[in-house]
PDB file of N, CA and C in Angstrom:
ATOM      1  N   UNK A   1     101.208 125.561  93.746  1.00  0.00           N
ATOM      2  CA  UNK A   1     101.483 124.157  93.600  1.00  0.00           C
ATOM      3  C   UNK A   1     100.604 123.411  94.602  1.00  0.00           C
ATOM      4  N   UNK A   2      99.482 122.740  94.199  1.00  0.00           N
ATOM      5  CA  UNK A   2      99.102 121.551  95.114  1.00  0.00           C
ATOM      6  C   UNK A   2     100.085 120.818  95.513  1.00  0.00           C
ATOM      7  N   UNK A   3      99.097 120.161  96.928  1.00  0.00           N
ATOM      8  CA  UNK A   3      99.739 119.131  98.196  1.00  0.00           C
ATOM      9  C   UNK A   3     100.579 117.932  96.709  1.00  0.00           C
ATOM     10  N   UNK A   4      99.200 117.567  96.168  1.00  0.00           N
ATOM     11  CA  UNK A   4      99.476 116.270  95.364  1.00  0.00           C
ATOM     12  C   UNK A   4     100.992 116.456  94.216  1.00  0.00           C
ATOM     13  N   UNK A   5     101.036 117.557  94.015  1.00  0.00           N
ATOM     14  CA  UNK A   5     102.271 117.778  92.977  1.00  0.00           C
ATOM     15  C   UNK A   5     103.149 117.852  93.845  1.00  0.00           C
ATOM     16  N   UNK A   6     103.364 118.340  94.908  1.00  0.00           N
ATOM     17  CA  UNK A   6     104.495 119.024  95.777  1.00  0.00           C
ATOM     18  C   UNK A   6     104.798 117.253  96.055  1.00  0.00           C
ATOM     19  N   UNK A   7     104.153 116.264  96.901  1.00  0.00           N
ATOM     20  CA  UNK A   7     104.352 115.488  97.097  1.00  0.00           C
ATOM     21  C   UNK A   7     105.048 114.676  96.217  1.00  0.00           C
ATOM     22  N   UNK A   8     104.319 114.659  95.106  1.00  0.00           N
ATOM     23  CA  UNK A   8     104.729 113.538  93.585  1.00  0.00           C
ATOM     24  C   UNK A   8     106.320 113.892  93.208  1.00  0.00           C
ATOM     25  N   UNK A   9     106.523 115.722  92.867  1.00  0.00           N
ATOM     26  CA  UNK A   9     107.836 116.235  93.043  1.00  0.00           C
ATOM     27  C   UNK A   9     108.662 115.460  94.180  1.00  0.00           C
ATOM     28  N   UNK A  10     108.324 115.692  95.334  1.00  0.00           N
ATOM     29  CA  UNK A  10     109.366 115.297  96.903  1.00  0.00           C
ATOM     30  C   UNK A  10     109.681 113.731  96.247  1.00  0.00           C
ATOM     31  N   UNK A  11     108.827 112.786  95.634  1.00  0.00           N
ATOM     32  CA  UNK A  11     108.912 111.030  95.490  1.00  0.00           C
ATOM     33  C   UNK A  11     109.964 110.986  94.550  1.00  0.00           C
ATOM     34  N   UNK A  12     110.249 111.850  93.508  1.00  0.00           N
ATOM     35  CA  UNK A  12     110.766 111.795  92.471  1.00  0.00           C
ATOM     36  C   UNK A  12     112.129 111.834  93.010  1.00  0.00           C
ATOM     37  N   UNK A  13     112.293 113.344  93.658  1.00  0.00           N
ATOM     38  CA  UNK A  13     113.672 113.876  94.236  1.00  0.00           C
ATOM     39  C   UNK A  13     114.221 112.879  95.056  1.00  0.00           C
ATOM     40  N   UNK A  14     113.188 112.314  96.016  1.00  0.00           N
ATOM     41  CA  UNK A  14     113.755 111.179  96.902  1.00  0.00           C
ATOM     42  C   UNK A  14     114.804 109.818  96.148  1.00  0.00           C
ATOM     43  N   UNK A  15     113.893 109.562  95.504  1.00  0.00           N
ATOM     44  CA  UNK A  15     114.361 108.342  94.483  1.00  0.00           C
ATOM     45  C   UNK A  15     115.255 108.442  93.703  1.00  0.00           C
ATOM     46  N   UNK A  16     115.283 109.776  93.023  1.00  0.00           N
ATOM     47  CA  UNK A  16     116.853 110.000  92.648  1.00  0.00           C
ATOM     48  C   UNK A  16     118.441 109.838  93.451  1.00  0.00           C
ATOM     49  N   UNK A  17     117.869 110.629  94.878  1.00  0.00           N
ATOM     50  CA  UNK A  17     118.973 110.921  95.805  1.00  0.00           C
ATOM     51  C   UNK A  17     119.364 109.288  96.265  1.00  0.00           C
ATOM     52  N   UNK A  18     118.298 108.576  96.247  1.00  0.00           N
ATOM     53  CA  UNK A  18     118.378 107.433  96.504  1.00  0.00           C
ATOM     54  C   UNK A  18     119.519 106.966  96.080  1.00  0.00           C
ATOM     55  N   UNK A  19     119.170 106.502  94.742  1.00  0.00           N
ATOM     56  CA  UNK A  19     120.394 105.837  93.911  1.00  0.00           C
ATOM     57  C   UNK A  19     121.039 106.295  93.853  1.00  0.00           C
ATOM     58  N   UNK A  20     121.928 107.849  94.478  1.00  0.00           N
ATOM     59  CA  UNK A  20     122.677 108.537  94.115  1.00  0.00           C
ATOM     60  C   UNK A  20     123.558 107.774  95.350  1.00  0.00           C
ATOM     61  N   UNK A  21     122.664 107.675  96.675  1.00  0.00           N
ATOM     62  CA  UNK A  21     123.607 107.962  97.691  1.00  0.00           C
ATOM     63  C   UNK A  21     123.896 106.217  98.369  1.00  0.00           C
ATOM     64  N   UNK A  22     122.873 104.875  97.541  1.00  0.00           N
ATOM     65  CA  UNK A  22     123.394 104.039  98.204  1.00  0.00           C
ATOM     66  C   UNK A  22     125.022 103.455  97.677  1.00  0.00           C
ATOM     67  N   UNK A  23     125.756 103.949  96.900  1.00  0.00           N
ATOM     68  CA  UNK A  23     126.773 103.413  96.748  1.00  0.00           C
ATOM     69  C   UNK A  23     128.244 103.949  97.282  1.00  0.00           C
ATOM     70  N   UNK A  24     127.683 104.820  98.566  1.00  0.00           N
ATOM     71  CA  UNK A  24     128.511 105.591  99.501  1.00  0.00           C
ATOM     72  C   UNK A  24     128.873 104.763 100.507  1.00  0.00           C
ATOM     73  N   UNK A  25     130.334 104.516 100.912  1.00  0.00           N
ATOM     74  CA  UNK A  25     130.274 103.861 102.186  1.00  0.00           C
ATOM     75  C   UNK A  25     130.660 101.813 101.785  1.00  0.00           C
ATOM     76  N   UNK A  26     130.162 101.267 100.587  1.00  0.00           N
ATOM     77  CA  UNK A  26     129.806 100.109 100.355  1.00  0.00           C
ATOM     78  C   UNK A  26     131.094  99.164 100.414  1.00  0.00           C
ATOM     79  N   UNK A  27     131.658  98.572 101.147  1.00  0.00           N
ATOM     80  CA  UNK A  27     132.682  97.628 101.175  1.00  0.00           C
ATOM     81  C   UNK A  27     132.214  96.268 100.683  1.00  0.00           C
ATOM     82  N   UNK A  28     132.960  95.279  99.633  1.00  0.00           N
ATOM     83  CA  UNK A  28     132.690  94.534  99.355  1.00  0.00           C
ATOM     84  C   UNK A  28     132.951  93.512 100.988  1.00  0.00           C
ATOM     85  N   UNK A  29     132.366  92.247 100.907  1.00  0.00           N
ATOM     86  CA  UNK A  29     132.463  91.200 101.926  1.00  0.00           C
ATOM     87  C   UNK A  29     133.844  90.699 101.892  1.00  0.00           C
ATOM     88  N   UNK A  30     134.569  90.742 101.094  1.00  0.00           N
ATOM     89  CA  UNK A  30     136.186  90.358 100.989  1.00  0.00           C
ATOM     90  C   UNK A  30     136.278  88.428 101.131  1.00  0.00           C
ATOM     91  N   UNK A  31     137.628  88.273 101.941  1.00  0.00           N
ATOM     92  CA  UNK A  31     137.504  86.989 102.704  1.00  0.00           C
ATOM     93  C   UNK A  31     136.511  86.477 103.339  1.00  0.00           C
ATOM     94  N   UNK A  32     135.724  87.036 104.034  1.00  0.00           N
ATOM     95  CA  UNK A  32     134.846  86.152 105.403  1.00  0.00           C
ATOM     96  C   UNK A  32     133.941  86.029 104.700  1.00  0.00           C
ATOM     97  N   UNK A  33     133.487  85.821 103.674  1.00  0.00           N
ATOM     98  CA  UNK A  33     131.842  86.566 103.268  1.00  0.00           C
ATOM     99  C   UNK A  33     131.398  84.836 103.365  1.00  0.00           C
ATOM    100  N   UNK A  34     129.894  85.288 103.346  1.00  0.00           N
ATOM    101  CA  UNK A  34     129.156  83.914 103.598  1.00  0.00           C
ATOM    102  C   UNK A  34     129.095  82.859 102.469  1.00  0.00           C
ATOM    103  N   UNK A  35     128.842  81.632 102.813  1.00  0.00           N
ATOM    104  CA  UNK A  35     128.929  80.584 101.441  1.00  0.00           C
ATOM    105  C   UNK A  35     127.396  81.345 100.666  1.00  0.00           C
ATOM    106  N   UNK A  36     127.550  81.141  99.557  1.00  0.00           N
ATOM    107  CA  UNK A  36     126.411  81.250  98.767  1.00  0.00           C
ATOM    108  C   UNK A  36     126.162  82.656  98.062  1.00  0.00           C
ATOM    109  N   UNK A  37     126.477  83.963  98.607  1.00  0.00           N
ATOM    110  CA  UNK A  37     126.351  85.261  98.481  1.00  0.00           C
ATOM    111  C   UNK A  37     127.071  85.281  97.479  1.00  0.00           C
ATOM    112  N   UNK A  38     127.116  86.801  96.555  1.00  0.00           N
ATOM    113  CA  UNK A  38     127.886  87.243  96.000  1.00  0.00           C
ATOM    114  C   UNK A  38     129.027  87.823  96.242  1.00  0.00           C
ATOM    115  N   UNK A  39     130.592  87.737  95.473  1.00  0.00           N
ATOM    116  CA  UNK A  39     130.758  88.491  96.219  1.00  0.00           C
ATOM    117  C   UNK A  39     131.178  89.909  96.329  1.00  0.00           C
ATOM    118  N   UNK A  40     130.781  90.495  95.753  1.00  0.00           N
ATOM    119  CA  UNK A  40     130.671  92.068  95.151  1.00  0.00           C
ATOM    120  C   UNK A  40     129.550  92.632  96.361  1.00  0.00           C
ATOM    121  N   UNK A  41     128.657  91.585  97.170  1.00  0.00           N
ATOM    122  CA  UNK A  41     127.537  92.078  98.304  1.00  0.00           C
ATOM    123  C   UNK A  41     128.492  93.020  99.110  1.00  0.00           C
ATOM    124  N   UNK A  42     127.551  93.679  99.554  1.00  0.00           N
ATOM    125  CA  UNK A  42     128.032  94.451 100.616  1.00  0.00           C
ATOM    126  C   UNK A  42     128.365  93.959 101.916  1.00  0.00           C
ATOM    127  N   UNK A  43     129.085  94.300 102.618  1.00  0.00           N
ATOM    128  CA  UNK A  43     129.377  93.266 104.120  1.00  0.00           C
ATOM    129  C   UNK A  43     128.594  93.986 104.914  1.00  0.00           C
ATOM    130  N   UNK A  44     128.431  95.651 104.771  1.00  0.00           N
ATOM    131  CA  UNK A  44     127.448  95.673 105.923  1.00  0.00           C
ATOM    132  C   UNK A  44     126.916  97.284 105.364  1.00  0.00           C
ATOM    133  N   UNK A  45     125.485  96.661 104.762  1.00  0.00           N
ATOM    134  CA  UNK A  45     125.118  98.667 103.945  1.00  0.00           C
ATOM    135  C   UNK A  45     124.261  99.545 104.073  1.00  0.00           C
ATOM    136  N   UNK A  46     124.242  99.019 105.483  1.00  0.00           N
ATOM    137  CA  UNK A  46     123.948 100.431 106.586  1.00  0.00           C
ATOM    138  C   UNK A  46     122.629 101.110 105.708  1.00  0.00           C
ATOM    139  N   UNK A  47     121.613 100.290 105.159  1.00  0.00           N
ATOM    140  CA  UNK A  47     120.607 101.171 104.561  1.00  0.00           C
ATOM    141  C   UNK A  47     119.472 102.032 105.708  1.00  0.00           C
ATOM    142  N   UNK A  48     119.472 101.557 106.804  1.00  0.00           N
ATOM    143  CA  UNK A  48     118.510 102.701 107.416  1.00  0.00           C
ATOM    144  C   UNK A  48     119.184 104.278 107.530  1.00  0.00           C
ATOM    145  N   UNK A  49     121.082 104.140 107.525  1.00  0.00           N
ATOM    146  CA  UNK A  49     121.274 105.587 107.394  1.00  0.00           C
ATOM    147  C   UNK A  49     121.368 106.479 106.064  1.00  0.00           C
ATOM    148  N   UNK A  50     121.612 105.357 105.331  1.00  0.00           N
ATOM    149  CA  UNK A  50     121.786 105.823 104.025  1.00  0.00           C
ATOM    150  C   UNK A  50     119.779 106.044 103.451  1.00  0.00           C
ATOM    151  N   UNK A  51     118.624 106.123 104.220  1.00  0.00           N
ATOM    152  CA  UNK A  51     117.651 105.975 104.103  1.00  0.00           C
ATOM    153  C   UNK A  51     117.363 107.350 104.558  1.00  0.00           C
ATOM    154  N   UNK A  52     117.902 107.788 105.749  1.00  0.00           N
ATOM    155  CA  UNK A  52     118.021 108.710 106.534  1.00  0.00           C
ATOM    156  C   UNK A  52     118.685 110.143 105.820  1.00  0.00           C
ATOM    157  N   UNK A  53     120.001 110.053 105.521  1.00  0.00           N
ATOM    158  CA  UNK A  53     120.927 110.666 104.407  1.00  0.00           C
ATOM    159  C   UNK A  53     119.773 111.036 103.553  1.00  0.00           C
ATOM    160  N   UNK A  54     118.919 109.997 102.289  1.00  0.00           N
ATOM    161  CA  UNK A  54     118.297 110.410 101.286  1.00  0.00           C
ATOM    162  C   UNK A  54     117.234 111.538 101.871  1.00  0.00           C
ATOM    163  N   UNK A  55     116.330 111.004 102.574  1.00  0.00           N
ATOM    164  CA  UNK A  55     115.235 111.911 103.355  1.00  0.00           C
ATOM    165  C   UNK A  55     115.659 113.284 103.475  1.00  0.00           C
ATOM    166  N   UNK A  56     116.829 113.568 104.333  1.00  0.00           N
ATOM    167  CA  UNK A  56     117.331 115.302 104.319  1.00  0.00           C
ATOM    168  C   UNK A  56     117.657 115.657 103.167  1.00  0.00           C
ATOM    169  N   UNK A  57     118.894 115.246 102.514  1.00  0.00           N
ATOM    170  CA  UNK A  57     119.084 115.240 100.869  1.00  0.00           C
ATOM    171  C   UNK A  57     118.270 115.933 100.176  1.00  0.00           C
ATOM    172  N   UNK A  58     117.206 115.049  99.629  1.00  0.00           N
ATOM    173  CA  UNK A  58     115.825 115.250  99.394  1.00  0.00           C
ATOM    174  C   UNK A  58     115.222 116.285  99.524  1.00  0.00           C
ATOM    175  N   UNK A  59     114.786 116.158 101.201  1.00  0.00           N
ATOM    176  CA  UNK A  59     113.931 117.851 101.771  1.00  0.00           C
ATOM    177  C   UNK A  59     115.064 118.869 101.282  1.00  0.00           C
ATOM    178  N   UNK A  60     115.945 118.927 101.566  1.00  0.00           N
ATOM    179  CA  UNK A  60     117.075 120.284 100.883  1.00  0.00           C
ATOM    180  C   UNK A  60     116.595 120.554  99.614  1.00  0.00           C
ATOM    181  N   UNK A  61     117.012 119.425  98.707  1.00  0.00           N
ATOM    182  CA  UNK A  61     116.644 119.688  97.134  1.00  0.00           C
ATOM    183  C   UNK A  61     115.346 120.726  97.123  1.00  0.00           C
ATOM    184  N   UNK A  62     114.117 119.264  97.258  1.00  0.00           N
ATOM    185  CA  UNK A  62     113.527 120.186  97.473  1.00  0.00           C
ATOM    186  C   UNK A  62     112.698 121.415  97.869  1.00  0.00           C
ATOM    187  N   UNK A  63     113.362 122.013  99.218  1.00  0.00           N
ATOM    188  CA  UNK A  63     112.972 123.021  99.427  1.00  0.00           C
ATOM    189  C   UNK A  63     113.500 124.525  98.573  1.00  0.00           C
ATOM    190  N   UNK A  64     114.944 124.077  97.927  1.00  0.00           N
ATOM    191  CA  UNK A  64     115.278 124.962  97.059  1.00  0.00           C
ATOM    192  C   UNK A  64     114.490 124.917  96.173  1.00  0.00           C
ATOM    193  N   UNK A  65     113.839 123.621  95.367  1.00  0.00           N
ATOM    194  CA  UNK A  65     113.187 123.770  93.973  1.00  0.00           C
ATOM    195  C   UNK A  65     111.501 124.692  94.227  1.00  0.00           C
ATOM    196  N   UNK A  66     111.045 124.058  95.878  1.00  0.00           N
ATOM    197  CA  UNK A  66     109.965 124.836  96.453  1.00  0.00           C
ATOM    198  C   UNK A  66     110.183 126.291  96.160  1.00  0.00           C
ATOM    199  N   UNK A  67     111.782 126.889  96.140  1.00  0.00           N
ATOM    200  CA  UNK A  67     111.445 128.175  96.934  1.00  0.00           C
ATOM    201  C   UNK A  67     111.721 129.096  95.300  1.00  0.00           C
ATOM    202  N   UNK A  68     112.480 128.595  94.293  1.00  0.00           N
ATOM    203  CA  UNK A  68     112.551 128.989  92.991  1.00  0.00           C
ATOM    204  C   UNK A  68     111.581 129.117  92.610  1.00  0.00           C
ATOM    205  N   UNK A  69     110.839 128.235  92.759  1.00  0.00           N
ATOM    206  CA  UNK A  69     109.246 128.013  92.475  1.00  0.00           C
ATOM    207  C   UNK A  69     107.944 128.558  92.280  1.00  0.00           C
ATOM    208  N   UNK A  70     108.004 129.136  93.668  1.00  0.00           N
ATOM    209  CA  UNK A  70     107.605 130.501  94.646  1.00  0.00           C
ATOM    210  C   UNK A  70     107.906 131.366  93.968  1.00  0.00           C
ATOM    211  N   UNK A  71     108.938 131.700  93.702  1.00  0.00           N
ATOM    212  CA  UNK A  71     109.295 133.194  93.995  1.00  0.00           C
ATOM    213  C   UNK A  71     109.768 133.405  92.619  1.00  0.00           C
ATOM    214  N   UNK A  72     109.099 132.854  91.829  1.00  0.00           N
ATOM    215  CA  UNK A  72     109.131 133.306  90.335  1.00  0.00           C
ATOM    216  C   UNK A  72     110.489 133.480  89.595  1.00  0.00           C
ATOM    217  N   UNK A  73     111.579 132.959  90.337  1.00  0.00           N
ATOM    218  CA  UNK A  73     112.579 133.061  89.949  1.00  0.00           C
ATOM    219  C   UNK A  73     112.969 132.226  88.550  1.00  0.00           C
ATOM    220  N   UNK A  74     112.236 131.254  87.837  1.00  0.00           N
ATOM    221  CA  UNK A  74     112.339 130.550  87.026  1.00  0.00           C
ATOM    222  C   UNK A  74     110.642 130.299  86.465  1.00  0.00           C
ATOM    223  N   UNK A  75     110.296 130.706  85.973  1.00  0.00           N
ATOM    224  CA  UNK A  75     108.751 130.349  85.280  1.00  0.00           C
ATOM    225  C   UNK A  75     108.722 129.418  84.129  1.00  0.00           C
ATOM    226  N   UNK A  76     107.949 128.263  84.085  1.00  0.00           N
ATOM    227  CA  UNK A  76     107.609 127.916  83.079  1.00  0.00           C
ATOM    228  C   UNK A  76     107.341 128.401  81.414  1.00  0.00           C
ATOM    229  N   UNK A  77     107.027 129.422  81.781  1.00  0.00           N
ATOM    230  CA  UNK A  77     107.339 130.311  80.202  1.00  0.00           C
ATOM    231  C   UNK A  77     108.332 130.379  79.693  1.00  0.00           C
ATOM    232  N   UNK A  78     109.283 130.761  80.743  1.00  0.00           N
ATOM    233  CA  UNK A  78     111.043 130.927  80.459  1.00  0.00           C
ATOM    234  C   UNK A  78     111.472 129.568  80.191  1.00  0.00           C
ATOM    235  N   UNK A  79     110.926 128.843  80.819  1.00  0.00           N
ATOM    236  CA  UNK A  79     111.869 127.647  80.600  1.00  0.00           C
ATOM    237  C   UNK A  79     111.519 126.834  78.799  1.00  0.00           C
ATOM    238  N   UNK A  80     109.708 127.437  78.769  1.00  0.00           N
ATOM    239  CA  UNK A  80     109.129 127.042  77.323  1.00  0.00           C
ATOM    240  C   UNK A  80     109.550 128.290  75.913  1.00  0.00           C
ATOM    241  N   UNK A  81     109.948 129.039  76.395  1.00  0.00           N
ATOM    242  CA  UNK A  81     111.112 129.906  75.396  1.00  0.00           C
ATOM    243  C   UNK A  81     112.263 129.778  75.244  1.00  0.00           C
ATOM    244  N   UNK A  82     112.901 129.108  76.258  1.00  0.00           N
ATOM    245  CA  UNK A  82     114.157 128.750  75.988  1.00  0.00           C
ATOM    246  C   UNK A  82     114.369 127.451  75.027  1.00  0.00           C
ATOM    247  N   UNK A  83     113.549 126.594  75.170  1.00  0.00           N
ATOM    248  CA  UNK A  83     113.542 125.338  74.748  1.00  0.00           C
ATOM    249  C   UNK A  83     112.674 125.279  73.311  1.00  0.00           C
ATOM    250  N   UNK A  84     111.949 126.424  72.912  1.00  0.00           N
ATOM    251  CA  UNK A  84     111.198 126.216  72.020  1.00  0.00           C
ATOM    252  C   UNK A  84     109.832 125.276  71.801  1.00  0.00           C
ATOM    253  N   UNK A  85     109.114 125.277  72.975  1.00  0.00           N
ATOM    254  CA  UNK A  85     108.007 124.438  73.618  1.00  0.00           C
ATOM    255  C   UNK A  85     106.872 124.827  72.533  1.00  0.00           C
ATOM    256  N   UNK A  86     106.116 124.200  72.034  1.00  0.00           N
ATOM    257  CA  UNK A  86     104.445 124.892  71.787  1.00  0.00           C
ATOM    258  C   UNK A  86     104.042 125.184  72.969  1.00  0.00           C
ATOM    259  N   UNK A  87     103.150 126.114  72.667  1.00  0.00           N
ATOM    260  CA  UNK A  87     102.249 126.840  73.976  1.00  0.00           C
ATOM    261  C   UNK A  87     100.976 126.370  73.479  1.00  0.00           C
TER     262      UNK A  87
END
């Protein structure tokens, strides 16, 4: 696997985990919330940890998908026989 795929893979995984993980944690603004806002906004949504969260997330994913990868545990052939792919 090239740098450039491994990378493009890691952007993908990231961005998934992303949307997975900002709606963890999210309290609506309730009473106090500011004039003008919505109010379904968040009062306070902590995105540099939840930024942080995705990043490890992510590297986990994929270092498992890295290491299946590797180690021939799943090949593209298999996966194009199972599915009935043209070759």
């Amino acid at each position: 696997m090239s740098v450039g795929t491994a990378l493009a893979i890691y952007f993908l995984i990231w961005w998934v985990v992303l949307f997975a993980v900002l709606p963890f944690g999210v309290r609506p603004q309730g009473e106090g919330r500011q004039p003008g806002t919505d109010p379904g906004a968040p009062a306070l949504p902590r995105l540099g940890r939840k930024l942080l969260w995705t990043t490890f997330v992510s590297a986990v994913v994929f270092g498992i998908f890295y290491f299946v990868y590797t180690s021939g545990i799943v090949t593209l052939e298999a996966i194009s026989s199972i599915y009935k792919f043209p070759r």
